[in-house]
PDB file of N, CA and C in Angstrom:
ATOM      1  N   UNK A   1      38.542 134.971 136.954  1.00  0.00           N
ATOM      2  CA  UNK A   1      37.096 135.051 136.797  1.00  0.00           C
ATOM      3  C   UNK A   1      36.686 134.148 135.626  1.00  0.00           C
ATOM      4  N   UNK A   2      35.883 133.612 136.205  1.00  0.00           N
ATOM      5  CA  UNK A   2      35.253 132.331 134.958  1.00  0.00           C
ATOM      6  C   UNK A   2      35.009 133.441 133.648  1.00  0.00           C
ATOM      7  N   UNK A   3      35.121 132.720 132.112  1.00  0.00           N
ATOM      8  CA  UNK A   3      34.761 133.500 131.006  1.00  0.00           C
ATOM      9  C   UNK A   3      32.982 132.897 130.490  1.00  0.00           C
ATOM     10  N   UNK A   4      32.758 131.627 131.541  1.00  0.00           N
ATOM     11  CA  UNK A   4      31.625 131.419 131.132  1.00  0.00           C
ATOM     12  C   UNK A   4      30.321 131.870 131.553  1.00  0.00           C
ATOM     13  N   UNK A   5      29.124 132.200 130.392  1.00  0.00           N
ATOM     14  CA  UNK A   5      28.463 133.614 130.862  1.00  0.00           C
ATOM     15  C   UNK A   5      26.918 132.905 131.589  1.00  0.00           C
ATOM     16  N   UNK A   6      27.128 131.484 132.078  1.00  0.00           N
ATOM     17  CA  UNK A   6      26.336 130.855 132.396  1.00  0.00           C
ATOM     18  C   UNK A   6      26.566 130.671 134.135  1.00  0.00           C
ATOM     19  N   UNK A   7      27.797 131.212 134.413  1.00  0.00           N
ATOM     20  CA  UNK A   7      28.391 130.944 135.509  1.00  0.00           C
ATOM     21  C   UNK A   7      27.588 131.592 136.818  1.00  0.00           C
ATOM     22  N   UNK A   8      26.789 132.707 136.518  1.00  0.00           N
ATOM     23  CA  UNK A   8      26.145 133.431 137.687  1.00  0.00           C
ATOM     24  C   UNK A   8      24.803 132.577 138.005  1.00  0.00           C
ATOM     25  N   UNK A   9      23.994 132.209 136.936  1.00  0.00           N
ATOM     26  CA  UNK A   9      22.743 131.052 136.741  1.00  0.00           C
ATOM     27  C   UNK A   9      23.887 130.106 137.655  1.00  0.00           C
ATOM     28  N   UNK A  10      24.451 129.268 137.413  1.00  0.00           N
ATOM     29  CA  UNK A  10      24.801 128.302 138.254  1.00  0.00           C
ATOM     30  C   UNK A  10      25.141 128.424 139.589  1.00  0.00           C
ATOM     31  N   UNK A  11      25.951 130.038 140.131  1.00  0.00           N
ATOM     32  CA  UNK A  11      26.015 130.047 141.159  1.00  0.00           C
ATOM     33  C   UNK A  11      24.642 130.218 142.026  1.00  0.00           C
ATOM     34  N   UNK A  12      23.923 131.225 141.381  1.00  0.00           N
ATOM     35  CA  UNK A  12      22.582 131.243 141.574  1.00  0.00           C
ATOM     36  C   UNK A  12      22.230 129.698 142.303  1.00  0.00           C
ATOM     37  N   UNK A  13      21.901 129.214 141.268  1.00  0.00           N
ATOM     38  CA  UNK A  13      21.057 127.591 141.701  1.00  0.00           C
ATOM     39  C   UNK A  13      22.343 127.065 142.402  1.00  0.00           C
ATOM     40  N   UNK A  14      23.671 126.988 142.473  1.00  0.00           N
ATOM     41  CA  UNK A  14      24.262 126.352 143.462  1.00  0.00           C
ATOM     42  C   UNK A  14      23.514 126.719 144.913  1.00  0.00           C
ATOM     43  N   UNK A  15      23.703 127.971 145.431  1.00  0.00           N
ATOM     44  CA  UNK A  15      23.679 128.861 146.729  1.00  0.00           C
ATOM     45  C   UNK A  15      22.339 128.583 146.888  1.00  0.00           C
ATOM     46  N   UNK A  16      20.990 128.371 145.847  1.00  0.00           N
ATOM     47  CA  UNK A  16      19.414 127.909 146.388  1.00  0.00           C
ATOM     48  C   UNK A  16      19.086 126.806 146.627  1.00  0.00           C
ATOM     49  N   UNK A  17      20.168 125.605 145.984  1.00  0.00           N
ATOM     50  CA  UNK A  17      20.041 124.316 146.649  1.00  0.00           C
ATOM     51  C   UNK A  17      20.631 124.243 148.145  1.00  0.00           C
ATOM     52  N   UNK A  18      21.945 125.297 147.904  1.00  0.00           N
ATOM     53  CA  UNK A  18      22.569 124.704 149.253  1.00  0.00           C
ATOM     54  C   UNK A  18      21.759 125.109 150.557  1.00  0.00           C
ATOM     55  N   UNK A  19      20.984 126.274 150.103  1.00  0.00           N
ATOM     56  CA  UNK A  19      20.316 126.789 151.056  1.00  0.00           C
ATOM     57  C   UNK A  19      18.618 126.082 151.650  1.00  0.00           C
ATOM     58  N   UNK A  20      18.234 125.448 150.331  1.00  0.00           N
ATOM     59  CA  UNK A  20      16.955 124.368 150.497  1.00  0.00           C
ATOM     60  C   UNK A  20      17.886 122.881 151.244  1.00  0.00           C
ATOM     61  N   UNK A  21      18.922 122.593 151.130  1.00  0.00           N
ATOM     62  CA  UNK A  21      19.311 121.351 151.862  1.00  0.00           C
ATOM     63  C   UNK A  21      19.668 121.863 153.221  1.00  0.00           C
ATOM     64  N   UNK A  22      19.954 122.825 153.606  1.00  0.00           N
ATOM     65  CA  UNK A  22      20.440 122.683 155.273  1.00  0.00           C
ATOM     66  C   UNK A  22      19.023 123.652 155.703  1.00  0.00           C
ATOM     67  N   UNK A  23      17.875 123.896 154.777  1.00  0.00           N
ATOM     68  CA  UNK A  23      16.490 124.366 155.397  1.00  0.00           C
ATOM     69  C   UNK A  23      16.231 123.015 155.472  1.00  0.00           C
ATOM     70  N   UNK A  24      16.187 121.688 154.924  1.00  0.00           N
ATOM     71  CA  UNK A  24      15.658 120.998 154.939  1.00  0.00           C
ATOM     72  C   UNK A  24      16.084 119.943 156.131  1.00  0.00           C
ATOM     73  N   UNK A  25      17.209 119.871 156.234  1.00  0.00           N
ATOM     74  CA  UNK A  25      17.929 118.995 157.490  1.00  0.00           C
ATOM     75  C   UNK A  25      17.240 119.870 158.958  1.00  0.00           C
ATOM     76  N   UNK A  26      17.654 121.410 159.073  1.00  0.00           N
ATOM     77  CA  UNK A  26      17.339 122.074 159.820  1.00  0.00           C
ATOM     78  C   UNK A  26      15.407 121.848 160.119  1.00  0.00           C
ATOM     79  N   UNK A  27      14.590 122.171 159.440  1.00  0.00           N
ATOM     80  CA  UNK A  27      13.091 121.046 159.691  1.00  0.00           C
ATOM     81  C   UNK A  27      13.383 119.705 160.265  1.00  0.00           C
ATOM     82  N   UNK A  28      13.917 118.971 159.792  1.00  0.00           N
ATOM     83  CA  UNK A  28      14.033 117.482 160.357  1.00  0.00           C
ATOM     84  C   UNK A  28      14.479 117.446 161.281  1.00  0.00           C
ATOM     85  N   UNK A  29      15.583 118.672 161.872  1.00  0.00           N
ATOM     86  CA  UNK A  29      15.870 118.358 162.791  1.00  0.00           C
ATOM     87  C   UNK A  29      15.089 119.110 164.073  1.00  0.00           C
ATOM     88  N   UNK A  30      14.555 119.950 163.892  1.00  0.00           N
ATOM     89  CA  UNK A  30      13.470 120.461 164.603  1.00  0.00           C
ATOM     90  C   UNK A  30      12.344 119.509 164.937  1.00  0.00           C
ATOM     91  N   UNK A  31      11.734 119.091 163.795  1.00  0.00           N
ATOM     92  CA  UNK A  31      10.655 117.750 164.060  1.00  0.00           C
ATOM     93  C   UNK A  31      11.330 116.727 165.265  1.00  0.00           C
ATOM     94  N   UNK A  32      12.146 116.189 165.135  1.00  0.00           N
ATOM     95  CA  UNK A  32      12.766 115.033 165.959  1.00  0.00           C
ATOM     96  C   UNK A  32      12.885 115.717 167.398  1.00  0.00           C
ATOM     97  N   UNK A  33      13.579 116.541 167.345  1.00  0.00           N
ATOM     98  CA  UNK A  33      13.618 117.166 168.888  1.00  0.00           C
ATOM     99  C   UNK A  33      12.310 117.550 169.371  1.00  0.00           C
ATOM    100  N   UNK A  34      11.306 118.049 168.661  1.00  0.00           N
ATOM    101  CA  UNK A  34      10.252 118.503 168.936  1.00  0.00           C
ATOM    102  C   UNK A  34       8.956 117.255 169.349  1.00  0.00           C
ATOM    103  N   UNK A  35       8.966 116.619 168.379  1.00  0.00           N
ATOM    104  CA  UNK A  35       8.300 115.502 168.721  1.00  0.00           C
ATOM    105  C   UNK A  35       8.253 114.690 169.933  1.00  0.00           C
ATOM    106  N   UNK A  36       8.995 114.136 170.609  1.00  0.00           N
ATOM    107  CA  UNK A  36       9.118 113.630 171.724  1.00  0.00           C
ATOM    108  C   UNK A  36       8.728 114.446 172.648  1.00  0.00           C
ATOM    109  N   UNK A  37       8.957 115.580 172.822  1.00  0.00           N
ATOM    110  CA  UNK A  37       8.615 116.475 174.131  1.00  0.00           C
ATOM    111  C   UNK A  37       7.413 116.958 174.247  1.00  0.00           C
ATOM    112  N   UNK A  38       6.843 117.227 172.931  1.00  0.00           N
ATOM    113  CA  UNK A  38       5.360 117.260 172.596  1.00  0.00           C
ATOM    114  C   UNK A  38       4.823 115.696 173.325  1.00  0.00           C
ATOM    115  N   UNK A  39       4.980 114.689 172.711  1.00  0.00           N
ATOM    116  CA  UNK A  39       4.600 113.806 173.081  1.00  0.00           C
ATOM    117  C   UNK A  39       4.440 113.328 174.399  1.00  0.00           C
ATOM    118  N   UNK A  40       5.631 113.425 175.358  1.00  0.00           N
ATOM    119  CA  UNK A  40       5.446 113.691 176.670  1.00  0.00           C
ATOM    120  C   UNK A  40       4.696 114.521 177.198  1.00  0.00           C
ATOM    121  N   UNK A  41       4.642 115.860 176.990  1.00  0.00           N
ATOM    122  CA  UNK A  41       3.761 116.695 177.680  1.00  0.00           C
ATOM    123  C   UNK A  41       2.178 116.520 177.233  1.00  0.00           C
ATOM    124  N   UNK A  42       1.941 115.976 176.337  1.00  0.00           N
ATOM    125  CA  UNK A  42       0.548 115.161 175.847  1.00  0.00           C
ATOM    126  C   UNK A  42       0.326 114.205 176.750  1.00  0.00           C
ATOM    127  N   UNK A  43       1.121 112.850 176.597  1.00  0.00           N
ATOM    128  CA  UNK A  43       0.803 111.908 177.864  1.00  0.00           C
ATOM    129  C   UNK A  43       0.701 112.318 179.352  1.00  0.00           C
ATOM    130  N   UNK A  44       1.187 113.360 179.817  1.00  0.00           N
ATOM    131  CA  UNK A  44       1.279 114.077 180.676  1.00  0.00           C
ATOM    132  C   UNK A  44       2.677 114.049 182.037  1.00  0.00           C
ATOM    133  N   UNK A  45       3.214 113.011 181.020  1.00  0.00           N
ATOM    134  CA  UNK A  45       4.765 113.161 182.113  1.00  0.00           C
ATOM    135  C   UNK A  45       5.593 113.621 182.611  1.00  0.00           C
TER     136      UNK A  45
END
């Protein structure tokens, strides 16, 4: 067990970035798939 008493703050902000970067890929990747099919069913194809 780490002796450093800063170690829970870091895991903290480790686990809220890691969790804002694959929210953030996960949006992008929703947009991209989403977009096109929207777009088609707009043009009406």
């Amino acid at each position: 067990m780490p002796t450093n008493p800063n170690f829970a703050t870091y895991e903290r902000a480790q686990r809220t970035t890691d969790v804002m970067i694959v929210s953030s890929f996960a949006l992008w990747a929703m947009l991209i798939g989403f977009v096109p099919v929207a777009a088609l069913r707009l043009l009406g194809a």
